[in-house]
Every structure is written in C-alpha cells, then in structure tokens.
C-alpha atoms as a PDB file:
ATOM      1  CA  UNK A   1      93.433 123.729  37.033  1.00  0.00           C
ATOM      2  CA  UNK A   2      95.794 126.922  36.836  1.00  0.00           C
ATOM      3  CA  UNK A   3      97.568 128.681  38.967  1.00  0.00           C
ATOM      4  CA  UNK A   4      96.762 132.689  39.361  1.00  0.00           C
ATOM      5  CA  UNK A   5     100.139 134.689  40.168  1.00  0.00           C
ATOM      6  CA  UNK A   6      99.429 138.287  41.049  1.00  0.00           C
ATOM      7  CA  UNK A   7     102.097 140.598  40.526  1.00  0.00           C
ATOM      8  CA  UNK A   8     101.653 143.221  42.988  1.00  0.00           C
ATOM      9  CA  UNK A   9     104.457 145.434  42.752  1.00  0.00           C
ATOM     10  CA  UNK A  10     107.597 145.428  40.890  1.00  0.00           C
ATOM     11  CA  UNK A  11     109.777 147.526  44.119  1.00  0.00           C
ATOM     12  CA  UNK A  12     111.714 145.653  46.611  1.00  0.00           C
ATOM     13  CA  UNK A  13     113.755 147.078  49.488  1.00  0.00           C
ATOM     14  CA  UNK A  14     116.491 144.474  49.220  1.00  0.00           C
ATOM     15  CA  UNK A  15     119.184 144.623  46.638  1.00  0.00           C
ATOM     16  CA  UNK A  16     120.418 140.672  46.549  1.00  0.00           C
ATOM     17  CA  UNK A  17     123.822 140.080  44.586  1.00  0.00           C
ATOM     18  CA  UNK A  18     122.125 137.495  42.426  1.00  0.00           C
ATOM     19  CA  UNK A  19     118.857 139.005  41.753  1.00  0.00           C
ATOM     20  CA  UNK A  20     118.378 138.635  37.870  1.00  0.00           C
ATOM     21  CA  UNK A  21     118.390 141.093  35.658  1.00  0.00           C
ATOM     22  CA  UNK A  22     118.685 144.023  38.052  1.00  0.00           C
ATOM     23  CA  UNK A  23     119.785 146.647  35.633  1.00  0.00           C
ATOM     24  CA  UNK A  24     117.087 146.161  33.350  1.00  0.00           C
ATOM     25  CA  UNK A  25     114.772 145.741  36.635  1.00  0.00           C
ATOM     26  CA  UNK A  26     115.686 149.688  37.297  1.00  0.00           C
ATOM     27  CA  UNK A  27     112.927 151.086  34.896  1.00  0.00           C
ATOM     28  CA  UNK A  28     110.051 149.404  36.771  1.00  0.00           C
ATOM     29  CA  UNK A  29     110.366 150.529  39.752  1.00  0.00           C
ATOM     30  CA  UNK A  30     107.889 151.807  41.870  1.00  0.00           C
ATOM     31  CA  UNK A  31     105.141 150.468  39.781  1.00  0.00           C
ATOM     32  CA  UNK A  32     102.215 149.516  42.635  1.00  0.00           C
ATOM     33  CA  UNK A  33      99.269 147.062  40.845  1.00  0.00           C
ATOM     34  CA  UNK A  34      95.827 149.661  41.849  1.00  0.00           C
ATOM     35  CA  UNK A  35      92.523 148.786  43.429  1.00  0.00           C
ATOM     36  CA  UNK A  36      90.389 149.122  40.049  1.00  0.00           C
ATOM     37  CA  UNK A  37      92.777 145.964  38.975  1.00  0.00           C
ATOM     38  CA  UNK A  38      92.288 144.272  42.218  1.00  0.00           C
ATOM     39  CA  UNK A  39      88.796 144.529  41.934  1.00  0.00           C
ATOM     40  CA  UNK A  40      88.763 143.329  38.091  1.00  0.00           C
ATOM     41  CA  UNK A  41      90.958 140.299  39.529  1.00  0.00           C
ATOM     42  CA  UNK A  42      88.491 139.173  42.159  1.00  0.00           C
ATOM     43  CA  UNK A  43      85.820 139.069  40.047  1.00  0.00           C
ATOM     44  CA  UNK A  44      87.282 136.596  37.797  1.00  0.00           C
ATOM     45  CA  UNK A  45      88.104 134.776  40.696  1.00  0.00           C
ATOM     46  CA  UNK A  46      84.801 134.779  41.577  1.00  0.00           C
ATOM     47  CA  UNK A  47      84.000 133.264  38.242  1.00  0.00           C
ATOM     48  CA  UNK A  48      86.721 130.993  37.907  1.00  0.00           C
ATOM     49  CA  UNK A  49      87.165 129.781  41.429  1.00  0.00           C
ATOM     50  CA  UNK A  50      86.519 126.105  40.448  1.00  0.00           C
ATOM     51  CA  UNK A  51      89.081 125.673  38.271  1.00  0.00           C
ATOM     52  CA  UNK A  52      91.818 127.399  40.317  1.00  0.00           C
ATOM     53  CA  UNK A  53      94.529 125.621  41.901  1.00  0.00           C
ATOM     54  CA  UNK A  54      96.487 128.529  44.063  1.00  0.00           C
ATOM     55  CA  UNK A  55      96.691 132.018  43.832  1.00  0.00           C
ATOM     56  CA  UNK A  56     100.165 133.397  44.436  1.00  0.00           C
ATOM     57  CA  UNK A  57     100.860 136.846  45.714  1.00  0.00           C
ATOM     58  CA  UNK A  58     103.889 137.914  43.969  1.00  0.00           C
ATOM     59  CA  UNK A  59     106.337 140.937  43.899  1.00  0.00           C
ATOM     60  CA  UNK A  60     108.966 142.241  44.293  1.00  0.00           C
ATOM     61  CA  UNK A  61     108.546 142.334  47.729  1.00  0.00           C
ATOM     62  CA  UNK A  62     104.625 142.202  48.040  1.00  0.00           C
ATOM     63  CA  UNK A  63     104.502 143.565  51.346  1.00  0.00           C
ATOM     64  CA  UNK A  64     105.747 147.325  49.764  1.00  0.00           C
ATOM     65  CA  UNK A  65     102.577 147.048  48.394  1.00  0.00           C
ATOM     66  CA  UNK A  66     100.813 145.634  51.954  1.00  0.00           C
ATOM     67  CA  UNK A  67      97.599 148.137  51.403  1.00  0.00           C
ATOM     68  CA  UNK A  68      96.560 146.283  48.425  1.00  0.00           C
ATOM     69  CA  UNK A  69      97.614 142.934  49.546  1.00  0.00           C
ATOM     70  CA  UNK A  70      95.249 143.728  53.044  1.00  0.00           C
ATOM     71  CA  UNK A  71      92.666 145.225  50.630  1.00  0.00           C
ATOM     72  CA  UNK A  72      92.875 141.467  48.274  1.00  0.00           C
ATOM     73  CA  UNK A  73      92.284 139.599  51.576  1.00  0.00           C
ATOM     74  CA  UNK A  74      89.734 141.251  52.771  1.00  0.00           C
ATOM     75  CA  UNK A  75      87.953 140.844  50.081  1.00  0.00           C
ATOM     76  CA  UNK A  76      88.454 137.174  49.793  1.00  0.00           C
ATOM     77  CA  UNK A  77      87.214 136.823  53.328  1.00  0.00           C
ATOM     78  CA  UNK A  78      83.874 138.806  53.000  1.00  0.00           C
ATOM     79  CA  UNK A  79      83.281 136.875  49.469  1.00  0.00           C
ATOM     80  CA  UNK A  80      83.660 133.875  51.342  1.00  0.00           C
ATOM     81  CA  UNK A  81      86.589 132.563  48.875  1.00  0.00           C
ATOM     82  CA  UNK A  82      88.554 130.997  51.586  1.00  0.00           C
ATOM     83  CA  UNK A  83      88.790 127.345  50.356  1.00  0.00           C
ATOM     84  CA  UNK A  84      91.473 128.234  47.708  1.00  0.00           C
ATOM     85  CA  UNK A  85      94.980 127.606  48.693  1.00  0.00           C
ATOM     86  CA  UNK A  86      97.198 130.845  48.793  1.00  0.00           C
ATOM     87  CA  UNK A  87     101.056 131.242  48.503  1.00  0.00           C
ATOM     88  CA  UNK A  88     103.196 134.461  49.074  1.00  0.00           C
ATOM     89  CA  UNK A  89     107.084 134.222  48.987  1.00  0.00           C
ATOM     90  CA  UNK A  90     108.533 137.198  50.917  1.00  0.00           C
ATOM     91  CA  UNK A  91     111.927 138.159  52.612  1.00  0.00           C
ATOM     92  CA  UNK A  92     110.864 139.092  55.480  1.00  0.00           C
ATOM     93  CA  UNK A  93     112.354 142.314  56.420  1.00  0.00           C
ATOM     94  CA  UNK A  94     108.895 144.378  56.458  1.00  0.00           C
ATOM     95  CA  UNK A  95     107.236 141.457  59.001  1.00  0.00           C
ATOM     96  CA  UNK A  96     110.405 141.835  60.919  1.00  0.00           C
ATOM     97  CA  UNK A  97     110.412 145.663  61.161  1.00  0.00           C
ATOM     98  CA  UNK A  98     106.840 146.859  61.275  1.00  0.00           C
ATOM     99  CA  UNK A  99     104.381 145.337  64.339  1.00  0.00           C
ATOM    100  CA  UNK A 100     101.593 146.357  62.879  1.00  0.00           C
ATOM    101  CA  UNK A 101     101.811 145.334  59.399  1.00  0.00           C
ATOM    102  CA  UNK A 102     102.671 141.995  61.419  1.00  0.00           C
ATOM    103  CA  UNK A 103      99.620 141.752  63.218  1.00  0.00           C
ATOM    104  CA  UNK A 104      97.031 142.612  60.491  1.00  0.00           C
ATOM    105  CA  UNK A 105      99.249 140.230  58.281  1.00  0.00           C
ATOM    106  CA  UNK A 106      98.962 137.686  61.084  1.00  0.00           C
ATOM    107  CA  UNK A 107      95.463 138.317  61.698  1.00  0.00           C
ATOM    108  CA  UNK A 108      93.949 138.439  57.638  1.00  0.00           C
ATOM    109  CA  UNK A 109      95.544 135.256  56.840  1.00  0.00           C
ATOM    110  CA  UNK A 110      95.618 132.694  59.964  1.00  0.00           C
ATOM    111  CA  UNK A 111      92.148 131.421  59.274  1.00  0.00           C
ATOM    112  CA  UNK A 112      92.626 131.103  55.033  1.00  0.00           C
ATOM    113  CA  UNK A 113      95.082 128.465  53.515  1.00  0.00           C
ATOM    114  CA  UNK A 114      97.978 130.343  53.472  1.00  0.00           C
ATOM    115  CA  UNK A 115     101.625 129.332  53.038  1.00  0.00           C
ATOM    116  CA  UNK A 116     104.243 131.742  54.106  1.00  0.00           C
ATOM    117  CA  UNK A 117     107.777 131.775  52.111  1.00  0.00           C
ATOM    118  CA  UNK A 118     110.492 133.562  53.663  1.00  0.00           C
ATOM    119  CA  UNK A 119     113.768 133.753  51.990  1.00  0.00           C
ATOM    120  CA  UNK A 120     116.860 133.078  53.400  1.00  0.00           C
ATOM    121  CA  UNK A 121     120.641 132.260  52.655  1.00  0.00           C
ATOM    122  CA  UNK A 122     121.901 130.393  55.618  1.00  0.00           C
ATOM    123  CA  UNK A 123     126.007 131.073  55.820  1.00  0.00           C
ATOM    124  CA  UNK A 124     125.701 133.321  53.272  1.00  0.00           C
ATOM    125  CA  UNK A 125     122.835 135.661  53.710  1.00  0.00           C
ATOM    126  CA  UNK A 126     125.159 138.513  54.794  1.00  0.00           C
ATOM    127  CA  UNK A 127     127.117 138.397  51.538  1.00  0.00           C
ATOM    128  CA  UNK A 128     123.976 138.118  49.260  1.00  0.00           C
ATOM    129  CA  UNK A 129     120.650 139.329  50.421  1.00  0.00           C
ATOM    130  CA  UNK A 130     121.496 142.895  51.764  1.00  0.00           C
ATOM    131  CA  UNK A 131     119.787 146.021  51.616  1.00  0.00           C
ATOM    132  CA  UNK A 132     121.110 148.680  49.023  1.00  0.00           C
ATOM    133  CA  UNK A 133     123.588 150.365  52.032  1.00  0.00           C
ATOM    134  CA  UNK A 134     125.218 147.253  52.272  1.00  0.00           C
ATOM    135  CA  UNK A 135     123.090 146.254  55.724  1.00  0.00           C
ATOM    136  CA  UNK A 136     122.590 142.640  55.781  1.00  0.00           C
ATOM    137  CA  UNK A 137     119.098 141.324  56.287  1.00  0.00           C
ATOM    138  CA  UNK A 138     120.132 138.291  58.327  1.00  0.00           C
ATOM    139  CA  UNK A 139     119.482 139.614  61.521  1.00  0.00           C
ATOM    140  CA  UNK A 140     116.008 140.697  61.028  1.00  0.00           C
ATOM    141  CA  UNK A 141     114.454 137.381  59.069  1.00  0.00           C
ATOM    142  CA  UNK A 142     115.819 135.052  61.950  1.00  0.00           C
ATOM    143  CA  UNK A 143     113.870 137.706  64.305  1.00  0.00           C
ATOM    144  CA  UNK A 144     111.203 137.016  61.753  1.00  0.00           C
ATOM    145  CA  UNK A 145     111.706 133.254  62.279  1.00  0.00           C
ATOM    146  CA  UNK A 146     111.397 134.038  65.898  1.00  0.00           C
ATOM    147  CA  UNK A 147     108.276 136.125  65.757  1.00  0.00           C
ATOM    148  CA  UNK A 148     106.156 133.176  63.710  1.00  0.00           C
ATOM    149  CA  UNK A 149     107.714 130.305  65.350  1.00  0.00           C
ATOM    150  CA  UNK A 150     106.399 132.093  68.909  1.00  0.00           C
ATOM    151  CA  UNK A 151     102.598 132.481  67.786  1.00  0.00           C
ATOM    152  CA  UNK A 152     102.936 128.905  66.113  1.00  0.00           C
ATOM    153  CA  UNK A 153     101.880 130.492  62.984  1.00  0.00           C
ATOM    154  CA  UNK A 154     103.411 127.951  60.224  1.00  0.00           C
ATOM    155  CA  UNK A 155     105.795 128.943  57.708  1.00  0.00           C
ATOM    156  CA  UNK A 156     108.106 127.538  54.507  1.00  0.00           C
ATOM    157  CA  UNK A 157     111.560 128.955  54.694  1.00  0.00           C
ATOM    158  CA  UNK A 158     112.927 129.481  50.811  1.00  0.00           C
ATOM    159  CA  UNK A 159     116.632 128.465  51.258  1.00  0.00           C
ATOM    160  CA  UNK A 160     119.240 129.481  48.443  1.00  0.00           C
ATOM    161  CA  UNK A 161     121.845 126.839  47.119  1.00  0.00           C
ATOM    162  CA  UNK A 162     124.516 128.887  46.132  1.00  0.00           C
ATOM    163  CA  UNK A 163     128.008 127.578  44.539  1.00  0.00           C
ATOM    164  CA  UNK A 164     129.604 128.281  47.729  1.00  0.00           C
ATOM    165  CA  UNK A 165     126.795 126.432  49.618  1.00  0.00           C
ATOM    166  CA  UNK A 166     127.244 123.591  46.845  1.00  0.00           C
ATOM    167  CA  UNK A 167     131.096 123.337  47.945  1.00  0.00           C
ATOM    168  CA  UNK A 168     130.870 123.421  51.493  1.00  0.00           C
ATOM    169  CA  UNK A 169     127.882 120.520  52.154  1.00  0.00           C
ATOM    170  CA  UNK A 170     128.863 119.725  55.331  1.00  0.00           C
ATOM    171  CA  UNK A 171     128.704 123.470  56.290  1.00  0.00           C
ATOM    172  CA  UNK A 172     124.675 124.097  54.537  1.00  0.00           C
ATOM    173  CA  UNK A 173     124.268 120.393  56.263  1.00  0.00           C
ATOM    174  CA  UNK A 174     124.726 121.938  59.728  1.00  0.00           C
ATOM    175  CA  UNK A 175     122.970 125.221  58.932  1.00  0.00           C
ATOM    176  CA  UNK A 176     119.714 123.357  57.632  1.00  0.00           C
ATOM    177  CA  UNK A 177     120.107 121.131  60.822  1.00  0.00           C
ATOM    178  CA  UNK A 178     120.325 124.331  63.176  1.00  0.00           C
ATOM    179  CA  UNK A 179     118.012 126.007  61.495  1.00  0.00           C
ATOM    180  CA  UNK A 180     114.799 123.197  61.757  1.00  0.00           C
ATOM    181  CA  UNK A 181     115.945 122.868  65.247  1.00  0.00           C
ATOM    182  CA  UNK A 182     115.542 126.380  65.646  1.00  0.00           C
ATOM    183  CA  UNK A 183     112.724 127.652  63.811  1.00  0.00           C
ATOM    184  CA  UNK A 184     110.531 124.505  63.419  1.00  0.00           C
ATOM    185  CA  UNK A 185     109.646 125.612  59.818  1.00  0.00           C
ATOM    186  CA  UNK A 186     106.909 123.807  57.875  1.00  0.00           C
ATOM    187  CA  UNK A 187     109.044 122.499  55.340  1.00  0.00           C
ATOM    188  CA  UNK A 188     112.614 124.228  53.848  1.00  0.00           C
ATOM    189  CA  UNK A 189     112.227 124.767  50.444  1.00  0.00           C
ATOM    190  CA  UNK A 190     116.176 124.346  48.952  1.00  0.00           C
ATOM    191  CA  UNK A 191     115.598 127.424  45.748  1.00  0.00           C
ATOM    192  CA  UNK A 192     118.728 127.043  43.251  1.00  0.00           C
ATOM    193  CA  UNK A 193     120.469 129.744  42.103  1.00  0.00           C
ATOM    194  CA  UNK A 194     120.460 128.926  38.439  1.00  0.00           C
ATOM    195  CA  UNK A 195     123.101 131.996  37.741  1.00  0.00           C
ATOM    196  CA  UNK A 196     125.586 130.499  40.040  1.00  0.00           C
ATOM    197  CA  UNK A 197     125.272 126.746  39.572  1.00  0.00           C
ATOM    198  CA  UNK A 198     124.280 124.683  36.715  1.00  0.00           C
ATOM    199  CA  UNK A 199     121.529 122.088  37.640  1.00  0.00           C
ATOM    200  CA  UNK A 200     123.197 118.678  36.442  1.00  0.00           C
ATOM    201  CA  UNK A 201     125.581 119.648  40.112  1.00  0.00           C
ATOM    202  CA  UNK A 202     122.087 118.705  41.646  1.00  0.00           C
ATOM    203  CA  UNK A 203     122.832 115.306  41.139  1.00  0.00           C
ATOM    204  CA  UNK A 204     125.761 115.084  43.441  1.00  0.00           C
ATOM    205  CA  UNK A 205     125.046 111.493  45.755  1.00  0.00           C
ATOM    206  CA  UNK A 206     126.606 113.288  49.134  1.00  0.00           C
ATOM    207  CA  UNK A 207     124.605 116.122  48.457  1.00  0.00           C
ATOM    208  CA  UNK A 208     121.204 114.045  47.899  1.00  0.00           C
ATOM    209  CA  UNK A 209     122.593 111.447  50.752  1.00  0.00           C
ATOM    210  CA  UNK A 210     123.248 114.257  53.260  1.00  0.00           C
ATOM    211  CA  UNK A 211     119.576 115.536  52.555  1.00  0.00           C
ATOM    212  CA  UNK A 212     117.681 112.193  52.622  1.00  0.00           C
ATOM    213  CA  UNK A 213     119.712 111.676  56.057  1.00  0.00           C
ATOM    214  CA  UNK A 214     118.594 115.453  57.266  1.00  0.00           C
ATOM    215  CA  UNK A 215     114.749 114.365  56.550  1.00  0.00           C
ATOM    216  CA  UNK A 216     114.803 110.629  57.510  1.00  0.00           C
ATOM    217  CA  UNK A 217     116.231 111.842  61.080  1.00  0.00           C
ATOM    218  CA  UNK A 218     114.397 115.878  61.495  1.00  0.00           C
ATOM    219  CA  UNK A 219     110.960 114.858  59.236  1.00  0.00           C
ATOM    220  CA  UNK A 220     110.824 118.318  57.696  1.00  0.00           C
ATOM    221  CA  UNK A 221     110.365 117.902  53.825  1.00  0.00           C
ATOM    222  CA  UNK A 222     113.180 119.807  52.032  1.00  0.00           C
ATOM    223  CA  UNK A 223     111.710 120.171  48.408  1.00  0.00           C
ATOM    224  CA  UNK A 224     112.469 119.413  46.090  1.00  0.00           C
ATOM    225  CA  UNK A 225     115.430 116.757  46.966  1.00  0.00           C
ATOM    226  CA  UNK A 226     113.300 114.134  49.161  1.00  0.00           C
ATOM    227  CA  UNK A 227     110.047 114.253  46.942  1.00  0.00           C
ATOM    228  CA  UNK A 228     110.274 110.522  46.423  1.00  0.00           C
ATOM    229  CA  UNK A 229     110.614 109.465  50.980  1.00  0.00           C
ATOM    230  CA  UNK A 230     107.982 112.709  51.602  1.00  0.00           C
ATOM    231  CA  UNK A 231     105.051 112.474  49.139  1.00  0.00           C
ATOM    232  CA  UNK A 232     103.234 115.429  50.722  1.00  0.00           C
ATOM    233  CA  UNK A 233     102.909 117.507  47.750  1.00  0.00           C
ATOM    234  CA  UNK A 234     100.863 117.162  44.488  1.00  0.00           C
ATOM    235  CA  UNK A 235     103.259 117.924  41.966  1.00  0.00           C
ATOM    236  CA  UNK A 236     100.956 117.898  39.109  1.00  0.00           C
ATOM    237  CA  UNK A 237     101.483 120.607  36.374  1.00  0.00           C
ATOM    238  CA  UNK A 238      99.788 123.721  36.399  1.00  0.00           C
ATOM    239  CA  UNK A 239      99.302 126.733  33.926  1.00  0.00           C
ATOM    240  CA  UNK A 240     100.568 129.310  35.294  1.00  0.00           C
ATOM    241  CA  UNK A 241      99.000 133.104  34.919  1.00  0.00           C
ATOM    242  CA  UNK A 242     100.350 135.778  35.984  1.00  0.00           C
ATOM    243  CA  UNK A 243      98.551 139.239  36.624  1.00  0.00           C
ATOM    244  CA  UNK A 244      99.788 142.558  36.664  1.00  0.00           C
ATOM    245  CA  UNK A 245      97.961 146.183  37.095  1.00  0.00           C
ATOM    246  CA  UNK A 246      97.186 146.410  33.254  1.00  0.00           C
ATOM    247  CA  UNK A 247      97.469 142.770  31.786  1.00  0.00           C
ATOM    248  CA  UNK A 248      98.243 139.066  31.781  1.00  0.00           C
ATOM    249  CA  UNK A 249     100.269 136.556  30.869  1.00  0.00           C
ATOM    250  CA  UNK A 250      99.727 133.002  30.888  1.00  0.00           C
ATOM    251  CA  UNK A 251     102.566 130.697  30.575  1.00  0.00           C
ATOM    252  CA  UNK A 252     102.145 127.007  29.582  1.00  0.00           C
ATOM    253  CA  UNK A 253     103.528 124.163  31.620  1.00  0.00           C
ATOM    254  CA  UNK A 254     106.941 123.592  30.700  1.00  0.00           C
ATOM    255  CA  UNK A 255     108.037 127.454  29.673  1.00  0.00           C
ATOM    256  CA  UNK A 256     110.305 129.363  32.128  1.00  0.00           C
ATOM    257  CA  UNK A 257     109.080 132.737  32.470  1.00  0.00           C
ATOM    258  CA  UNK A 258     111.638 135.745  32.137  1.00  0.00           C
ATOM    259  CA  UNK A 259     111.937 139.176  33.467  1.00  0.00           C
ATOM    260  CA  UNK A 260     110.295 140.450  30.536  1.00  0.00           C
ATOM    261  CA  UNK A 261     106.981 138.286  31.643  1.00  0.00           C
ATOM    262  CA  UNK A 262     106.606 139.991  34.439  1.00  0.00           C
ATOM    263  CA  UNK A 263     107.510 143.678  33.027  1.00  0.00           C
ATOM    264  CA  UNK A 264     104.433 143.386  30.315  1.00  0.00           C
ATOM    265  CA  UNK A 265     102.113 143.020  32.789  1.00  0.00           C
ATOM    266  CA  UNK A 266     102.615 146.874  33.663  1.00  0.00           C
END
C-alpha cells in the first residue's frame, strides 16, 4: 500500500515564523497544479485504487487552489472512488473567511472519508502563524473551530509544540484541555516543530504524564504521545508519493522529504 500526496499548489496566504525554508520557498510561488494533471492523476487512481492507502491533498494552502481541489472531488464522486480514505491539512483561514467555499467544501466531502487538519498554535498562534501584515490568524481558525463543531462535521486539529510550549507544560496543558472542551475535535494531533526543539525533549515524563492524564480523563487521542492507551490508528509504514503539476516523487519509508521534494514536482 502507498500513500498518494498531491501537491496542489505551492502559494499560501499565511507567512508562519517557522515555516521552513521560506526564502528559498519565494521562487515557487504562485505555481497552481492544472486540470490536464488532475485528470492524468485520477486515472492512475483509477488503476491503482487497490493498492492505495490515502490520498493526501497537499499545499501550501490547498484551498488557494479550491477550483481544482472541487474539480478532484468531483471527480472522485462521479467515478464512484469513495472508499479510499482522504486527508487534507489546512489552516483554516479560507474556510473561516469565505461561506461559500465553506459550503461546497462542506458539501463535496461529508459523504467521502475525509479527515480535516486544521492548524493551530494554542498560546502562541498570534506570535507564529500570522498573515504577511502581521494580522494574526487566531481569531478566524477558532471561528473555524466554531463553524465545524456547529454542523458536527468532524475534524483533527494539528497543534504545534513549540520551545516555548515545551517550557510552559502546564500552560499547553490547560490550552489542550480548553480547547477539547471547546471544539470537541476528533483527535489533536501534537506536530513538533523540529527547528525549534530537538526531539530527544519529547521524552520529558511530565510532559508524556500530563498527556496520558489529558486522554485517560477527555478520551480524545493526542497523536502521537498516547499511541500505546489509544490504539485507534494503523501505524503501519507507507510509501509515500507525492504529485505535483509536471512530476513525481516517491519517497521510501524511512526518508524525510525536503523542500526540494516538493519544488521538483513543478
């Protein structure tokens, strides 16, 4: 089995501090995957459906490019490929702003297998994930939150572990807490910032205590720190291929990919 990652634009509207790579990210820009690859894509799908685990709708922000991403699902749903498990990570601002691209969004993918990311940076979303006037995004992802959580449409939050977040537990501790009670997300999906913090830190006992006590008390898995109480997911290794408007890449389990992964792919 292998997972498909289609990269469907390279442009987001956010400018977060840690983003990686962001200078070299500059001469991308703007590049938008088009229908002829789309349409190339599906039809392998079509082929290979069987042996595919999840297809992931990647950006960027993938909802910059929300014409082609409506077009992909569509298709899907008239070729009756709705039994394969899709995954888009997004954050959020576009959902949050635009109604409409809300409701079609809303209305293409409630009936598939869909799992909805959003990203998010508790206490310290209005330092980090900002738009490029400075404007914090906070506000308008918690709307988001909002917005879902009133339709009962189910959704994964991405939450960043920054080294601020990493020396202030009992601060993230309460903002996880607040944030479940909240929201009612799916599952919180704790994303480390490998720029900031190294990943030995990860070890910590009061930081894997505090989480084991959030899930044994709120049942909302918080992956990956409480795989071993949870059990939901199948965490069997996948290739990984990812798809841009001209190429692909696959990457073999094991292999980080880089910024220059993604940028061959256009």
């Amino acid at each position: 089995m292998k997972n498909k990652i289609i990269y469907f634009t390279t442009s987001c509207n956010l400018k977060c501090s840690y983003c990686y790579e962001r200078e070299e990210y500059e001469h991308v820009q703007d590049k938008v995957i088009s229908y002829e690859r789309l349409d190339e894509i599906i039809n392998e799908i079509v082929q290979e459906k069987d042996q595919i685990g999840c297809i992931i709708l990647f950006g960027g922000e993938p909802l910059l490019a929300h014409e082609q991403l409506f077009y992909f699902l569509k298709k899907l749903t008239t070729l009756g490929l709705t039994n394969i498990p899709l995954n888009m990570a997004t954050n959020g601002t576009i959902l949050a702003i635009n109604d409409d691209i809300f409701e079609k969004f809303v209305s293409l993918t409630k009936h598939l297998p869909f799992s909805l990311e959003i990203s998010y940076d508790g206490c310290y979303h209005d330092e980090t994930r900002c738009f490029p006037n400075g404007k914090s995004s906070k506000q308008l992802v918690e709307s988001l939150f909002e917005k879902l959580k009133a339709i009962s449409y189910p959704f994964r939050i991405r939450y960043s572990l920054h080294k601020k977040a990493l020396e202030d537990l009992h601060k993230t501790f309460k903002d996880i807490i607040r944030i479940i009670i909240e929201y009612n997300p799916e599952r919180i999906i704790l994303n480390r910032i490998y720029s900031e913090v190294d990943p030995p830190s990860y070890e910590d006992s009061y930081l894997m205590q505090g989480l084991s006590s959030i899930y044994k008390h709120l049942h909302v898995p918080l992956c990956d720190f409480v795989c071993d109480e949870c059990k939901l997911c199948n965490k069997s290794t996948k290739e990984l291929e990812y798809i841009g408007n001209s190429s692909k890449e696959s990457i073999i389990p094991g292999k980080k990919p880089t910024f220059h992964d993604f940028t061959k792919l256009f």
